[in-house]
C-alpha atoms as a PDB file:
ATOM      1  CA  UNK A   1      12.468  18.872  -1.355  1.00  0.00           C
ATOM      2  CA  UNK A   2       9.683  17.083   0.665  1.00  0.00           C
ATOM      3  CA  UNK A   3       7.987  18.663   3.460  1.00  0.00           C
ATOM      4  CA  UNK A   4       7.762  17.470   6.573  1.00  0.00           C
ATOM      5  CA  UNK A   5       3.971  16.023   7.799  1.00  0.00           C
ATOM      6  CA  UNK A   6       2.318  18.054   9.614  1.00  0.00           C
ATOM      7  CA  UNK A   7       1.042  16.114  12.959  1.00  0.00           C
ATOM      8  CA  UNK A   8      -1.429  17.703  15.467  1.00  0.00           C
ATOM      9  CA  UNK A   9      -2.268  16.872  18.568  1.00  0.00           C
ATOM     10  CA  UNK A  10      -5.862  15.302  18.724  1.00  0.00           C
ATOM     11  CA  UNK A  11      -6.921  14.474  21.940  1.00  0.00           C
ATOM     12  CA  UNK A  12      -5.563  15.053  25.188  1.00  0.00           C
ATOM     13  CA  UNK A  13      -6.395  14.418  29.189  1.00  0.00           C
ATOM     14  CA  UNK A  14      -4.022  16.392  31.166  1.00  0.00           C
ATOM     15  CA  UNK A  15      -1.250  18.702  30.698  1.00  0.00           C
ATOM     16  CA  UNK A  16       1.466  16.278  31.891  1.00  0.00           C
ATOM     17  CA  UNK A  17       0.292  13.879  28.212  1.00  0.00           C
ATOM     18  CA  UNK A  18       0.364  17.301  26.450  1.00  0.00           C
ATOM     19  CA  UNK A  19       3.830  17.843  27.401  1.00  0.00           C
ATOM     20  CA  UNK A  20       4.697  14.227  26.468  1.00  0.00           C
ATOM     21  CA  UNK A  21       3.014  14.619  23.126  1.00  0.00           C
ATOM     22  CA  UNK A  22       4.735  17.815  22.429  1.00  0.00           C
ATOM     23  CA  UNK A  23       8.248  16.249  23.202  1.00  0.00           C
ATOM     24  CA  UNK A  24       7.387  13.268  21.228  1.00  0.00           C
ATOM     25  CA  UNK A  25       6.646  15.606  18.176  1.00  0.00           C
ATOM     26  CA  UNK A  26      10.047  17.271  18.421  1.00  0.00           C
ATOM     27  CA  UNK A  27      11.903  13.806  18.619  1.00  0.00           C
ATOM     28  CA  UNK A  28       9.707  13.203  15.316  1.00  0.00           C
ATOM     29  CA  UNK A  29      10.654  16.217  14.054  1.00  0.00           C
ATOM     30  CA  UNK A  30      14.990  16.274  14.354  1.00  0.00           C
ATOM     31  CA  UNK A  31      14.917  12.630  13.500  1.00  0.00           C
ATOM     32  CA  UNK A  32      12.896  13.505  10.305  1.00  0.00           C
ATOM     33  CA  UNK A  33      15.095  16.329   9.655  1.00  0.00           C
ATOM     34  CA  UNK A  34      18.641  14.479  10.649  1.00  0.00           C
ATOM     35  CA  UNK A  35      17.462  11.323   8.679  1.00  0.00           C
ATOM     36  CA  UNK A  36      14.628  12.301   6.346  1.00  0.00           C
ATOM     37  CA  UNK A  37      12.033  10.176   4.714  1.00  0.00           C
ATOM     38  CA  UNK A  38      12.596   7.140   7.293  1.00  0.00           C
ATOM     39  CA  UNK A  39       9.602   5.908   8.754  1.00  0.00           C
ATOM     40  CA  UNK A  40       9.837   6.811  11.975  1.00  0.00           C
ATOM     41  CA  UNK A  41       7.767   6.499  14.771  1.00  0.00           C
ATOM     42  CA  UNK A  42       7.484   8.011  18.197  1.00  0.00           C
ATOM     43  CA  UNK A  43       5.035   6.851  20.970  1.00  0.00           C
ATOM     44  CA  UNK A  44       4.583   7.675  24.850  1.00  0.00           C
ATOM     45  CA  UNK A  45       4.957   5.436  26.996  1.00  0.00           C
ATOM     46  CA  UNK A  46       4.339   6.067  30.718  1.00  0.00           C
ATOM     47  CA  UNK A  47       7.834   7.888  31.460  1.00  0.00           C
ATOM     48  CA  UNK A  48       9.770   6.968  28.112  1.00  0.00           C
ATOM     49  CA  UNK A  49       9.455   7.521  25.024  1.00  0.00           C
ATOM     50  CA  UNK A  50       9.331   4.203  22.462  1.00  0.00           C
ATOM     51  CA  UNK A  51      11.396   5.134  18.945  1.00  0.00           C
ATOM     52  CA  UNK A  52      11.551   2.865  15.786  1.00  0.00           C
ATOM     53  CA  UNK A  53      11.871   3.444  12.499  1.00  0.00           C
ATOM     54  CA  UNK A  54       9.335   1.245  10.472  1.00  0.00           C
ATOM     55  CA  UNK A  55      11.741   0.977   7.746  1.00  0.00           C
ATOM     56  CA  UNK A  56      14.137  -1.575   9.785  1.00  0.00           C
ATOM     57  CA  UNK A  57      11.285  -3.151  12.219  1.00  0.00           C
ATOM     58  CA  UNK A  58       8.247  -2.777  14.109  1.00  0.00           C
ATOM     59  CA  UNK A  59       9.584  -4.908  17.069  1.00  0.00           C
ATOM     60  CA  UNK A  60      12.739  -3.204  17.178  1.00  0.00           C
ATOM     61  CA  UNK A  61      13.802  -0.018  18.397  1.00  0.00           C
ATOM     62  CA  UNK A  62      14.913   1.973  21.250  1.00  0.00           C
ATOM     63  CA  UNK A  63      13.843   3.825  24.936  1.00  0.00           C
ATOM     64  CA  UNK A  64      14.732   7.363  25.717  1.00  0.00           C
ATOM     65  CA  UNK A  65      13.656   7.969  29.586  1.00  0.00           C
ATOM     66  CA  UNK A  66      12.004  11.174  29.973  1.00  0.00           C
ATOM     67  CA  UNK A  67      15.015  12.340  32.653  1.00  0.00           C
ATOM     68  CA  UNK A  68      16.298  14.405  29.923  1.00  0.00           C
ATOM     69  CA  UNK A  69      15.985  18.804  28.982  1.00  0.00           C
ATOM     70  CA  UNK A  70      13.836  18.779  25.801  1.00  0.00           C
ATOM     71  CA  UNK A  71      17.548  19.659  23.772  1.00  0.00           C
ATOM     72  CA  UNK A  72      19.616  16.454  25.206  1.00  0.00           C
ATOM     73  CA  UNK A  73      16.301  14.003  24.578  1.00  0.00           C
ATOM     74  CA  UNK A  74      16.311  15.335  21.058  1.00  0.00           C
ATOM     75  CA  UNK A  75      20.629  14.988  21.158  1.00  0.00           C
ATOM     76  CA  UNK A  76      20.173  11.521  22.565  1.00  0.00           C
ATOM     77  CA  UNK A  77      17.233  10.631  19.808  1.00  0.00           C
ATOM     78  CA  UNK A  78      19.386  11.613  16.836  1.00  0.00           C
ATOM     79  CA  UNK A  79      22.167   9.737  18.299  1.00  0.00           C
ATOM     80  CA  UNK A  80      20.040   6.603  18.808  1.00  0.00           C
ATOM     81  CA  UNK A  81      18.372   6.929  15.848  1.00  0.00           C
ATOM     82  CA  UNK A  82      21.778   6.915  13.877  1.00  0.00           C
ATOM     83  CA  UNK A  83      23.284   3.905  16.076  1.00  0.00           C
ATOM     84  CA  UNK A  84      19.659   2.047  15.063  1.00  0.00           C
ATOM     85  CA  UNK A  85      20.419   3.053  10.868  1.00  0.00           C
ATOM     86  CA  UNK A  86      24.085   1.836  11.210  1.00  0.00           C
ATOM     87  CA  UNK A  87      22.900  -1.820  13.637  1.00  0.00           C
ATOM     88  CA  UNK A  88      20.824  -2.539  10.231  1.00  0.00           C
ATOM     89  CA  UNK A  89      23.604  -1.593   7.880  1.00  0.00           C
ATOM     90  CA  UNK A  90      21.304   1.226   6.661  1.00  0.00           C
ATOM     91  CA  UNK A  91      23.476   5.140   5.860  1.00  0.00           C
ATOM     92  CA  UNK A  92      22.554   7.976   8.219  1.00  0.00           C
ATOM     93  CA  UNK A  93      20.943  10.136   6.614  1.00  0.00           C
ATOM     94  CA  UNK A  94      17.958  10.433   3.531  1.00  0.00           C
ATOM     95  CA  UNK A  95      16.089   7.019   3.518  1.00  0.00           C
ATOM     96  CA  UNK A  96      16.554   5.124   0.019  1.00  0.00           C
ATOM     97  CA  UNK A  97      13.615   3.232  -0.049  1.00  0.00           C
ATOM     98  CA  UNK A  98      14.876  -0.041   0.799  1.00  0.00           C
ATOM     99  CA  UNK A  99      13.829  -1.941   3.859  1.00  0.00           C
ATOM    100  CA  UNK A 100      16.617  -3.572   6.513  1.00  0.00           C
ATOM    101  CA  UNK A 101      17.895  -6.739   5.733  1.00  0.00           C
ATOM    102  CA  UNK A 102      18.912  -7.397   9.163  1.00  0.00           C
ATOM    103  CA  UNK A 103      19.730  -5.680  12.656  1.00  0.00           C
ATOM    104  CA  UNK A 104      22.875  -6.833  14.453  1.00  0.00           C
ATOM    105  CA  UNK A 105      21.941  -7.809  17.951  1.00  0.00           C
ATOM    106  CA  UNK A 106      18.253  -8.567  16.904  1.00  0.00           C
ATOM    107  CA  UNK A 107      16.612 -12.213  17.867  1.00  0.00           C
ATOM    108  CA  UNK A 108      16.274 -14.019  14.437  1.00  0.00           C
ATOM    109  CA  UNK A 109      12.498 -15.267  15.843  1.00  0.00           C
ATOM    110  CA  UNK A 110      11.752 -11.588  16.098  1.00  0.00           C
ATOM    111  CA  UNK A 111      13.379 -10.072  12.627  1.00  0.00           C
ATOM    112  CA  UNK A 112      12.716 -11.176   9.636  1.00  0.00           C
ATOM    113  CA  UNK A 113      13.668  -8.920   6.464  1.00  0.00           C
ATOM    114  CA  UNK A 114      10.298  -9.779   4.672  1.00  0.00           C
ATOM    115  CA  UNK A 115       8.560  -9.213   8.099  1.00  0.00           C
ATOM    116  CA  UNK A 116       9.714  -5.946  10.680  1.00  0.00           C
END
C-alpha cells in the first residue's frame, strides 16, 4: 500500500490563509484516502476552495464555498469528488491509471481526452 504525500505548509501571511491551507490539506487528504492515487488537486481561492482531479482535466472541476464546518466541507468534497469520477465515466475509488475520455456536461472546446 502507497503512502500518502506528505505536503507542508511553506509560506504563509496571516492566520486566516493558514486556516485555508490547513482545510485545503484535509480536503486533499479524504479525497486521497476515499479515491486514492487520483491526481487531485486542491487550491484556495479567496472564499472557496477550487478541486480537480488532474486525471480527468485541468479546466474542469468543482467549488466548495468555505460556509461549511471543516467535517461537512470534507463530506461535501468526497461527494463532489465522486459525482466528478462518475461525470467522466471513471469508478470511485483507486485510480487505474487511465486518463478521462470525456466529462458529461463539459464544453468540447475546453476537453479534449489527449489534452485536460
Amino acid at each position: 500500500m502507497m503512502d500518502m504525500p506528505q505536503i507542508f505548509v511553506a509560506e504563509c501571511t496571516d492566520p486566516t490563509e493558514a486556516l485555508a491551507m490547513s482545510k485545503a490539506k484535509e480536503i486533499g487528504d479524504e479525497l486521497y484516502k476515499h479515491y486514492p492515487d487520483h491526481l487531485w488537486v486542491v487550491q484556495w481561492g479567496g472564499k472557496a476552495f477550487i478541486v480537480k482531479n488532474l486525471s480527468i482535466s485541468s479546466f474542469y472541476g468543482f467549488v466548495l464555498p468555505d460556509t461549511f464546518s471543516a467535517t461537512d466541507l470534507t463530506k461535501k468534497a468526497i461527494e463532489a469528488g465522486g459525482e466528478l469520477l462518475e461525470r467522466a465515466g471513471m469508478k470511485r475509488g483507486r485510480w487505474d491509471g487511465q486518463f478521462a475520455q470525456s466529462l458529461e456536461g463539459s464544453d468540447p472546446r475546453f476537453f479534449k481526452s489527449t489534452i485536460n
